[in-house]
C-alpha atoms as a PDB file:
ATOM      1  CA  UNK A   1      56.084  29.205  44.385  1.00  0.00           C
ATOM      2  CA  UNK A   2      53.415  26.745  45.398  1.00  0.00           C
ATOM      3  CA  UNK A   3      51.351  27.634  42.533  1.00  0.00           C
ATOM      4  CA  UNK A   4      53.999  26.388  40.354  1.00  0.00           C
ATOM      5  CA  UNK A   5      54.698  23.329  42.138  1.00  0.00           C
ATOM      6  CA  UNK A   6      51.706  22.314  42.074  1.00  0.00           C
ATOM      7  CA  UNK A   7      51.601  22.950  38.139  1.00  0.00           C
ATOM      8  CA  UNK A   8      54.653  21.186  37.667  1.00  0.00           C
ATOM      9  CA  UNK A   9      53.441  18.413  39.436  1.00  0.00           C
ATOM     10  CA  UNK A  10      50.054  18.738  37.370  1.00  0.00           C
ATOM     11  CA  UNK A  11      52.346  18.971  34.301  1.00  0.00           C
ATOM     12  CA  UNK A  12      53.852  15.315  34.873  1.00  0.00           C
ATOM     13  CA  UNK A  13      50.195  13.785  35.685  1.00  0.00           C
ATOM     14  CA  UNK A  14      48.656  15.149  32.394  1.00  0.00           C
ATOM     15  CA  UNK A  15      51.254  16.491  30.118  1.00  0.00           C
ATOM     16  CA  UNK A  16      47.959  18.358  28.108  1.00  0.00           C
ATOM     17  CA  UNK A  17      46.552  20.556  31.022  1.00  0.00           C
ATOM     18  CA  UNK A  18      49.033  23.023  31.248  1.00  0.00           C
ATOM     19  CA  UNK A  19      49.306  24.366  27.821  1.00  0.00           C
ATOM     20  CA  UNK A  20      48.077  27.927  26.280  1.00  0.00           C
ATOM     21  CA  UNK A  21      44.686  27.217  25.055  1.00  0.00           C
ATOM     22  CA  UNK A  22      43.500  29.587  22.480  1.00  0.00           C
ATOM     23  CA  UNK A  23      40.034  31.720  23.804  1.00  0.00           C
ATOM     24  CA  UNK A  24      39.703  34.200  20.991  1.00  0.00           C
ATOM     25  CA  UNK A  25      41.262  35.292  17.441  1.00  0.00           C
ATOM     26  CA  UNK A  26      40.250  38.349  15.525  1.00  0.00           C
ATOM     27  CA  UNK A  27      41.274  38.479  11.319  1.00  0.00           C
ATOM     28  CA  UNK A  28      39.965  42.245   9.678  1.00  0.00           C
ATOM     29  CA  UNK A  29      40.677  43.926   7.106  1.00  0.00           C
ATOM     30  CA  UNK A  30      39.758  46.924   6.530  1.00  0.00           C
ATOM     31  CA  UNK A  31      40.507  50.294   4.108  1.00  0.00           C
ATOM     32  CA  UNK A  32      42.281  53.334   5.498  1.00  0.00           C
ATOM     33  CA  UNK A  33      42.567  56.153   2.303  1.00  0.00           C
ATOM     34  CA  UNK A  34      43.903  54.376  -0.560  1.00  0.00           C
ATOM     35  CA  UNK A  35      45.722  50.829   1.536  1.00  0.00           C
ATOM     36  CA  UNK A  36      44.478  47.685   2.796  1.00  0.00           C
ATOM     37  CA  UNK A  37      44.976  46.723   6.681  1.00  0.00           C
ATOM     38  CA  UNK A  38      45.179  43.217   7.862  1.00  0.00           C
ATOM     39  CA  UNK A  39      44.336  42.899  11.610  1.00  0.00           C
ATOM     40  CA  UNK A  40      44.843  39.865  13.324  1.00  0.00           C
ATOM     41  CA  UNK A  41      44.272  39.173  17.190  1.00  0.00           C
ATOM     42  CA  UNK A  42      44.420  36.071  18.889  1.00  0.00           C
ATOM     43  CA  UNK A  43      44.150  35.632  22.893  1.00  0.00           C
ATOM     44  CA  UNK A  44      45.308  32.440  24.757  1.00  0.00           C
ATOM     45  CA  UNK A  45      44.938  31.706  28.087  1.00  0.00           C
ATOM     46  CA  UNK A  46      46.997  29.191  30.571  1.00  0.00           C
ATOM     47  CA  UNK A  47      46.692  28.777  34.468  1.00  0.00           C
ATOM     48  CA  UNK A  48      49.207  31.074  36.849  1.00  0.00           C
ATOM     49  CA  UNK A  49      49.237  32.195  40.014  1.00  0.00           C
ATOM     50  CA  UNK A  50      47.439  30.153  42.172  1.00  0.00           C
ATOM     51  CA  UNK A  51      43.564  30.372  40.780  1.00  0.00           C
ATOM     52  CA  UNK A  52      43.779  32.427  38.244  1.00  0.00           C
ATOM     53  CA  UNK A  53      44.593  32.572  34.579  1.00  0.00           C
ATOM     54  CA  UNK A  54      46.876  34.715  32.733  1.00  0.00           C
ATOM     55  CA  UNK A  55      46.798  35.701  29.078  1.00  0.00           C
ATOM     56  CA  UNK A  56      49.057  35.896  26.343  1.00  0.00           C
ATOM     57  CA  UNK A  57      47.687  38.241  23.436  1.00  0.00           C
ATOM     58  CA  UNK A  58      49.439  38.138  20.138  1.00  0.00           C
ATOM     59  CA  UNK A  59      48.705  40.567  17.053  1.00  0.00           C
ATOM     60  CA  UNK A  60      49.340  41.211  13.673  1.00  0.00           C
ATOM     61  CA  UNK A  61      48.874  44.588  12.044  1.00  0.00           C
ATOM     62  CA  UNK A  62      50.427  45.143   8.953  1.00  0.00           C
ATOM     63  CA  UNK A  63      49.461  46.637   5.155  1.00  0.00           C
ATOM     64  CA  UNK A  64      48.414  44.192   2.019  1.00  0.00           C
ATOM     65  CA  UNK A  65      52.165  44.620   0.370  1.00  0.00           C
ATOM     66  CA  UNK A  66      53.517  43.473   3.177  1.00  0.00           C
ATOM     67  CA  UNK A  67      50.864  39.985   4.953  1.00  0.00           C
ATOM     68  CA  UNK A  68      53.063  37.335   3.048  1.00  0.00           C
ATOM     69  CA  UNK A  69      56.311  38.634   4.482  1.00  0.00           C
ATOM     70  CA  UNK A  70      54.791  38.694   7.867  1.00  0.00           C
ATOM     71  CA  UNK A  71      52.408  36.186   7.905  1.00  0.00           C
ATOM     72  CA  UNK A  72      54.553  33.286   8.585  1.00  0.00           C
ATOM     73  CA  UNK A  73      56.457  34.749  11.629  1.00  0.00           C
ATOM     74  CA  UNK A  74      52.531  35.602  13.125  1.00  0.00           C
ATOM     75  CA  UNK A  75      51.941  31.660  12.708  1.00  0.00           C
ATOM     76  CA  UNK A  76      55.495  31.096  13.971  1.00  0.00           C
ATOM     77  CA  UNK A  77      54.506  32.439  17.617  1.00  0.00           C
ATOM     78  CA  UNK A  78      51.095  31.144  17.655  1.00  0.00           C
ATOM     79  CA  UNK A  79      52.109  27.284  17.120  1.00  0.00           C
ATOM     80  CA  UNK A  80      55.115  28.457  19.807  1.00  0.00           C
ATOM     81  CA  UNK A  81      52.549  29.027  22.177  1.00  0.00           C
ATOM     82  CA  UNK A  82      51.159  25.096  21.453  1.00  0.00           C
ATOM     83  CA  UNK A  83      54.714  23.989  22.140  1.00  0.00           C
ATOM     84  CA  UNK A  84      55.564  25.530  25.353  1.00  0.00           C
ATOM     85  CA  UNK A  85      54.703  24.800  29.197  1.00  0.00           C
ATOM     86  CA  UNK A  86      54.311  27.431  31.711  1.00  0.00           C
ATOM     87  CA  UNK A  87      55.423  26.274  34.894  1.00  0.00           C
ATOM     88  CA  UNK A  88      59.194  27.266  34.990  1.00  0.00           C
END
């Protein structure tokens, strides 16, 4: 509970500190038999309990046919993550 406090109050002095920030992302593709595999990995990190960080990790696996049916709900959650404060 004090960590949070102490975020929220954070929060209201500098509205940017307290979002996801992104630390990593990982796009592959790569050839399994006779198919194409998109891979895509991206990490982001935002302060939590007390000192430490916690990470939110959010991938995308899915065959050729089928990246521009799921592509846009993968950049859906990542700009999410932009949007959103974690202090509640």
């Amino acid at each position: 509970m004090e960590n949070l406090h102490t975020t929220q109050q954070n929060y209201f002095a500098n509205q940017f500190a307290y979002k996801p920030e992104k630390a990593y992302g990982v796009e592959t593709r790569f050839e399994i038999k006779d198919r194409t595999i998109h891979f895509y990995f991206d990490s982001f990190l935002f302060p939590c309990r007390n000192t430490k960080s916690c990470e939110a990790i959010v991938i995308l696996t899915c065959n050729d046919e089928d990246l521009q049916k799921n592509r846009p709900a993968f950049e859906a959650v990542l700009s999410s993550l932009a949007m959103h404060d974690y202090y509640d």
